[in-house]
PDB file of N, CA and C in Angstrom:
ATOM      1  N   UNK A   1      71.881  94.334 112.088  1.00  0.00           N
ATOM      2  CA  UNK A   1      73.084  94.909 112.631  1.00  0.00           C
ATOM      3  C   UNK A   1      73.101  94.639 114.136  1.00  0.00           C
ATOM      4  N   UNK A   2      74.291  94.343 114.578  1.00  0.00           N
ATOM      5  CA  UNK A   2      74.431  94.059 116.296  1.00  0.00           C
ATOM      6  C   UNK A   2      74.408  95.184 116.587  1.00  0.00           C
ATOM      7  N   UNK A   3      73.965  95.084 118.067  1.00  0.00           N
ATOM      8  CA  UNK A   3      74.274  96.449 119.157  1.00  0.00           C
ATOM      9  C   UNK A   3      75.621  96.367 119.478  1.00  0.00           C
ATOM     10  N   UNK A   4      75.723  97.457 119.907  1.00  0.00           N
ATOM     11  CA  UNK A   4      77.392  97.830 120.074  1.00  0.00           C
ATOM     12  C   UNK A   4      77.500  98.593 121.309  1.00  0.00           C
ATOM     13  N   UNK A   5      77.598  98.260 122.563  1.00  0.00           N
ATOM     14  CA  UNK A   5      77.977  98.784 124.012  1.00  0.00           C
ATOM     15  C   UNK A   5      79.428  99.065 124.165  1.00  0.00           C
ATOM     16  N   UNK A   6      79.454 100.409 124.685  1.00  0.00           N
ATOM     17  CA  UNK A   6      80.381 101.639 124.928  1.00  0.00           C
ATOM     18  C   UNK A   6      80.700 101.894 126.258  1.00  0.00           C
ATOM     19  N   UNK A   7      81.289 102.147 127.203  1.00  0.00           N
ATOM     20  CA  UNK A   7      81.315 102.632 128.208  1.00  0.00           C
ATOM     21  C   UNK A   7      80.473 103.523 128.587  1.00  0.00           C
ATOM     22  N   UNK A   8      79.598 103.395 129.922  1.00  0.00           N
ATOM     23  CA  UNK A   8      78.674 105.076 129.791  1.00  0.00           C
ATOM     24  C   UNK A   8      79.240 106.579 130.075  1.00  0.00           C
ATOM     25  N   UNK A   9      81.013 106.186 130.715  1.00  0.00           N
ATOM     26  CA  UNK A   9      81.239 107.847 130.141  1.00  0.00           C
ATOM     27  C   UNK A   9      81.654 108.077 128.564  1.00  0.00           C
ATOM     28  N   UNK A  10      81.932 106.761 127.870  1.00  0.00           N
ATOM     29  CA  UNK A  10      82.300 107.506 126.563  1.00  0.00           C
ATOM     30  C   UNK A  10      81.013 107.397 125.686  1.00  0.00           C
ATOM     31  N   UNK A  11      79.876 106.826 125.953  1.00  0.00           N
ATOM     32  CA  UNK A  11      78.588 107.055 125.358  1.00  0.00           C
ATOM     33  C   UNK A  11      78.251 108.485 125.802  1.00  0.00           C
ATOM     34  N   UNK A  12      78.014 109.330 127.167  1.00  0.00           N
ATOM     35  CA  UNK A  12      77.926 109.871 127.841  1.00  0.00           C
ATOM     36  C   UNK A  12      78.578 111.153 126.787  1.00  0.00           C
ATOM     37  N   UNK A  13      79.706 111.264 126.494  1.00  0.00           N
ATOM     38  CA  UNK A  13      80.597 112.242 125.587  1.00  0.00           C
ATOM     39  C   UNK A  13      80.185 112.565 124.669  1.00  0.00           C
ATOM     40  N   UNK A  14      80.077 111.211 123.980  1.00  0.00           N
ATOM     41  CA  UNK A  14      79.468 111.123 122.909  1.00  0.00           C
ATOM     42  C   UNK A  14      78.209 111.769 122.447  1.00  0.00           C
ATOM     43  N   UNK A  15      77.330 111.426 123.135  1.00  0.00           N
ATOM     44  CA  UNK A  15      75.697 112.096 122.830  1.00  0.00           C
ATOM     45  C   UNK A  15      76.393 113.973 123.116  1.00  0.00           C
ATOM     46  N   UNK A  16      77.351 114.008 124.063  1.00  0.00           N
ATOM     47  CA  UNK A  16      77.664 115.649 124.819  1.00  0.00           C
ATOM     48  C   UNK A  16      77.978 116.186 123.224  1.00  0.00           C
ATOM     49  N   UNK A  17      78.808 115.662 122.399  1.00  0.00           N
ATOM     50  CA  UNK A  17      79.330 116.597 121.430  1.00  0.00           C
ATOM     51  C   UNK A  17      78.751 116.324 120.264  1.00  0.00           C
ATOM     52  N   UNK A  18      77.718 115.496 120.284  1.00  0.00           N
ATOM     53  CA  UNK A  18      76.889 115.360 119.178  1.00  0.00           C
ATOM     54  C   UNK A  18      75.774 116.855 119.040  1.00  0.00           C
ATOM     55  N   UNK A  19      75.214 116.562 120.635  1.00  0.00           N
ATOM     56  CA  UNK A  19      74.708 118.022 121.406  1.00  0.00           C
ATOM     57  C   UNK A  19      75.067 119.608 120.983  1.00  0.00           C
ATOM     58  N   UNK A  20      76.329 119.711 120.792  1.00  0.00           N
ATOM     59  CA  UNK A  20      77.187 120.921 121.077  1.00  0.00           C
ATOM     60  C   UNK A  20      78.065 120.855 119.634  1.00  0.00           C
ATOM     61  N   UNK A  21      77.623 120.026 118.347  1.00  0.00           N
ATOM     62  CA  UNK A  21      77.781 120.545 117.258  1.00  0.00           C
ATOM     63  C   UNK A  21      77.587 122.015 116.826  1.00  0.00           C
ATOM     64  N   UNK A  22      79.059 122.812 116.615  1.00  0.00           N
ATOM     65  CA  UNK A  22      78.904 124.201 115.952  1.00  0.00           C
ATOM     66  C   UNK A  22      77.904 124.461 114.667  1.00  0.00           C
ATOM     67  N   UNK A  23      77.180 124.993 113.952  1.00  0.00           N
ATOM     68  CA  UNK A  23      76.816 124.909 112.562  1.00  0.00           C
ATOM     69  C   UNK A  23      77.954 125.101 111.908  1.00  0.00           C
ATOM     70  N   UNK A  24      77.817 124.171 110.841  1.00  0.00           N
ATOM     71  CA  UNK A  24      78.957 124.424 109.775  1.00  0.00           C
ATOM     72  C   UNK A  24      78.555 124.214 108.402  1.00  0.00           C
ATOM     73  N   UNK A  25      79.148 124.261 107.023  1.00  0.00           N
ATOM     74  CA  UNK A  25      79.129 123.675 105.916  1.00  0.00           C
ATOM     75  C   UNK A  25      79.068 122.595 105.926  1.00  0.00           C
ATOM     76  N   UNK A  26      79.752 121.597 106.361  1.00  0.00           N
ATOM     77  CA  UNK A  26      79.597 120.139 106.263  1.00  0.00           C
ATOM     78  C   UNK A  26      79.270 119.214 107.346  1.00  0.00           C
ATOM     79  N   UNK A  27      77.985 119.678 108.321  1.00  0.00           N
ATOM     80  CA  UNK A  27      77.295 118.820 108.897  1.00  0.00           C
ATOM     81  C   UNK A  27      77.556 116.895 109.167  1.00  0.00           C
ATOM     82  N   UNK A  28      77.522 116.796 107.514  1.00  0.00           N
ATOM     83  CA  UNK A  28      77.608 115.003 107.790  1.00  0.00           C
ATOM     84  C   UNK A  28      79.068 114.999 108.413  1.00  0.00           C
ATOM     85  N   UNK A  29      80.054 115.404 107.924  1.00  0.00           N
ATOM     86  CA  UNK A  29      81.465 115.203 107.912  1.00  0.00           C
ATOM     87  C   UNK A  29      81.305 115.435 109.456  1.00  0.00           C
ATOM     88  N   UNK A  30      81.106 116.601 110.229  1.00  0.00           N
ATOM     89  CA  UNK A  30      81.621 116.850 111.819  1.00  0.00           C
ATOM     90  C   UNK A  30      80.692 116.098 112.659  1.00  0.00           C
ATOM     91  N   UNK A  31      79.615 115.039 111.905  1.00  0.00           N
ATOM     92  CA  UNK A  31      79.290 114.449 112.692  1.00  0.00           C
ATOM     93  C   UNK A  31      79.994 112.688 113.058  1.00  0.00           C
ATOM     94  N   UNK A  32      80.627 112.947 111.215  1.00  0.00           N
ATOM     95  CA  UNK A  32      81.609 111.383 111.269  1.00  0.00           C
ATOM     96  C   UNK A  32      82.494 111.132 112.217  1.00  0.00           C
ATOM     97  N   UNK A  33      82.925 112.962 111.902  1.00  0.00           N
ATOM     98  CA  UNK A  33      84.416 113.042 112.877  1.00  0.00           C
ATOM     99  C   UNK A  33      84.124 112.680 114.277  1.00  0.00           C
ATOM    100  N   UNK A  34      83.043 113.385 115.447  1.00  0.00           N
ATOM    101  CA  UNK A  34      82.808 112.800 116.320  1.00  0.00           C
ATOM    102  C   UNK A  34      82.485 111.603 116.720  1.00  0.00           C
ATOM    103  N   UNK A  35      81.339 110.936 115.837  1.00  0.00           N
ATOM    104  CA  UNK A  35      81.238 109.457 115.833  1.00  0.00           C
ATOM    105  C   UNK A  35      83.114 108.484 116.078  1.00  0.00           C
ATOM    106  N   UNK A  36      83.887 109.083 115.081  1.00  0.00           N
ATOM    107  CA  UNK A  36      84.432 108.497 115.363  1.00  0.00           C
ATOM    108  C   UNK A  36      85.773 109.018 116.219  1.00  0.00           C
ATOM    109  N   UNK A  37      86.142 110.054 116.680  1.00  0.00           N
ATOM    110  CA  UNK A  37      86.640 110.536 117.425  1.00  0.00           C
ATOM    111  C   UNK A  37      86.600 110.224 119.017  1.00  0.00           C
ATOM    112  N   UNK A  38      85.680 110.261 118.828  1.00  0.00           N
ATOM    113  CA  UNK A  38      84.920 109.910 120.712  1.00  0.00           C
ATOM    114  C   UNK A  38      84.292 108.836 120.507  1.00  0.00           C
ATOM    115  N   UNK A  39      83.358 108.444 119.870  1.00  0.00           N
ATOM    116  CA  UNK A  39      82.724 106.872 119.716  1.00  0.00           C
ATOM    117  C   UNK A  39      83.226 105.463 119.404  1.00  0.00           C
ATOM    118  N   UNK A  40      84.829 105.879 119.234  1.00  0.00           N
ATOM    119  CA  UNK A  40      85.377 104.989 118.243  1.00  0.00           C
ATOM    120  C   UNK A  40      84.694 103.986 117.348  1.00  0.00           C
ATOM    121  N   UNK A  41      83.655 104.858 116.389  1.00  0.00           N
ATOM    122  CA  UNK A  41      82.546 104.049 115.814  1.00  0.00           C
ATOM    123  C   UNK A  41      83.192 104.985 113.949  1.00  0.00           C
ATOM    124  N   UNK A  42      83.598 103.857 113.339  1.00  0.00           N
ATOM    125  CA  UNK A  42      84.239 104.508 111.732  1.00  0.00           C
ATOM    126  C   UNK A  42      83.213 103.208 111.019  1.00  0.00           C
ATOM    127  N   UNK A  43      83.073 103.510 109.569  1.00  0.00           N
ATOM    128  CA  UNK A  43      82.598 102.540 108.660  1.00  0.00           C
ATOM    129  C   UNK A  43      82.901 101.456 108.337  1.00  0.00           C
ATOM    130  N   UNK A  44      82.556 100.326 107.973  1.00  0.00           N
ATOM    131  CA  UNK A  44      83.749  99.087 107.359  1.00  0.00           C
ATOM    132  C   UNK A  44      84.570  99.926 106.238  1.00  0.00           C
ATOM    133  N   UNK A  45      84.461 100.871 105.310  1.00  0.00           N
ATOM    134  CA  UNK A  45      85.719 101.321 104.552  1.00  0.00           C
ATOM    135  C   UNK A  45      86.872 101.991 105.302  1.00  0.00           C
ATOM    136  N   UNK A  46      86.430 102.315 106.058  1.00  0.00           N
ATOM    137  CA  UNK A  46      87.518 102.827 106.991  1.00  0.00           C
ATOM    138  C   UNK A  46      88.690 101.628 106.948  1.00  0.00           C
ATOM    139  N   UNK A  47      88.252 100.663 107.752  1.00  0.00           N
ATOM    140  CA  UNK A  47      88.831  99.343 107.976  1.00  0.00           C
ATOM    141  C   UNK A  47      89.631  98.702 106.623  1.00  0.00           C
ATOM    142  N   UNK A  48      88.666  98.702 105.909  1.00  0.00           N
ATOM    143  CA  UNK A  48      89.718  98.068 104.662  1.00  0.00           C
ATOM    144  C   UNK A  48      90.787  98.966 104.381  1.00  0.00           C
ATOM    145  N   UNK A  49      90.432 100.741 104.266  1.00  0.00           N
ATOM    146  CA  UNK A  49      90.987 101.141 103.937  1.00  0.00           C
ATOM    147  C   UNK A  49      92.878 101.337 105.016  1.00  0.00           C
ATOM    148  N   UNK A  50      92.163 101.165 105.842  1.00  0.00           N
ATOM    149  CA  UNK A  50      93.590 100.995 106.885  1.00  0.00           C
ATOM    150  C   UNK A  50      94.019  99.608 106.749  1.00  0.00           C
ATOM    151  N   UNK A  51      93.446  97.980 106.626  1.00  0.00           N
ATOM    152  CA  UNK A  51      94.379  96.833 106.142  1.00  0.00           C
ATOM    153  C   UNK A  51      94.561  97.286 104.776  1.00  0.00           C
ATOM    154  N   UNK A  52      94.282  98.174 103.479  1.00  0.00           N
ATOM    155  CA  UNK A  52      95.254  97.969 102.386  1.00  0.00           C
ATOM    156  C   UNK A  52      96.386  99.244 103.373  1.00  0.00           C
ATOM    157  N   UNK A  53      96.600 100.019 104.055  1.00  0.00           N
ATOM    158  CA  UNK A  53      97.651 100.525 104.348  1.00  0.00           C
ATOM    159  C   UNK A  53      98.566  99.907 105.265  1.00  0.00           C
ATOM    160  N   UNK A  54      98.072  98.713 106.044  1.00  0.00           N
ATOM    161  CA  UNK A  54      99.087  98.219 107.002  1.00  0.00           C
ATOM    162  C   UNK A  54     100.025  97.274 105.640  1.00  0.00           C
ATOM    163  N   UNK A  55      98.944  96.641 104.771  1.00  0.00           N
ATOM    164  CA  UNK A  55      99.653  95.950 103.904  1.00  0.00           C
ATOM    165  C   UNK A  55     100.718  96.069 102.942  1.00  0.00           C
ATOM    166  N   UNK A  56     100.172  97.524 102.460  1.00  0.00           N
ATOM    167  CA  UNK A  56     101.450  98.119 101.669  1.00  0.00           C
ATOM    168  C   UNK A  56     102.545  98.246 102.784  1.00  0.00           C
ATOM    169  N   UNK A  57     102.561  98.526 103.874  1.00  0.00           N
ATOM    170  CA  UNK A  57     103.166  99.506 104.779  1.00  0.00           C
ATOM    171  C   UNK A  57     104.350  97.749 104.850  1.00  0.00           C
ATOM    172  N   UNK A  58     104.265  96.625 105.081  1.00  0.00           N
ATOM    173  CA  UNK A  58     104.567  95.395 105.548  1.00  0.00           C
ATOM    174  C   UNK A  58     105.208  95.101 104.125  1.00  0.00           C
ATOM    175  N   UNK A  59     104.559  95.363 103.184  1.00  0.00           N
ATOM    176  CA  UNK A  59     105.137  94.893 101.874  1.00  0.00           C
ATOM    177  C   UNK A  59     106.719  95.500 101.827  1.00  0.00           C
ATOM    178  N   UNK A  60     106.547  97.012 101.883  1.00  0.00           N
ATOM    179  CA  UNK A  60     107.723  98.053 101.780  1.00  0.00           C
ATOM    180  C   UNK A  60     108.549  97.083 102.722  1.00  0.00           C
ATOM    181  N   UNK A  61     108.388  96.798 104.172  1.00  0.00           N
ATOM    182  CA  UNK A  61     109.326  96.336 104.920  1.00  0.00           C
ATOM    183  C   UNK A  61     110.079  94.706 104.513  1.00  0.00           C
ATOM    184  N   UNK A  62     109.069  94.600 103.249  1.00  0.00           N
ATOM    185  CA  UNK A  62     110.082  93.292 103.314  1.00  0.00           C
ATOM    186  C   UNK A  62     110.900  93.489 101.912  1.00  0.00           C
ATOM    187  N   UNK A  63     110.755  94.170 101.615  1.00  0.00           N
ATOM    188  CA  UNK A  63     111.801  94.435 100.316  1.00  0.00           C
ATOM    189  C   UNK A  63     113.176  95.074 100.498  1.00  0.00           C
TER     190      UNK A  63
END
């Protein structure tokens, strides 16, 4: 896997609210959300899952 360089205030944020996680029920989930909230760091399904929505979204427009 490549490294992936961030700005150091939004790395900087990042580690801050990883830090300052509330306890909750779903741990993995509020840590995705920050990852990708502030890290702009999401999964490759993420990605596909947003090109099958630009695609439908382009399809609708040409009909």
């Amino acid at each position: 896997m490549p490294d992936h360089y961030i700005p150091n205030e939004a790395y900087d944020r990042l580690v801050d609210e990883l830090l300052h996680l509330k306890p909750t029920l779903d741990p993995r989930g509020q840590i995705v959300e920050v990852l990708g909230e502030f890290g702009e760091i999401w999964p490759e399904s993420c990605r596909e899952a947003i090109e099958a929505d630009e695609a439908a979204y382009r399809a609708r427009l040409v009909r």
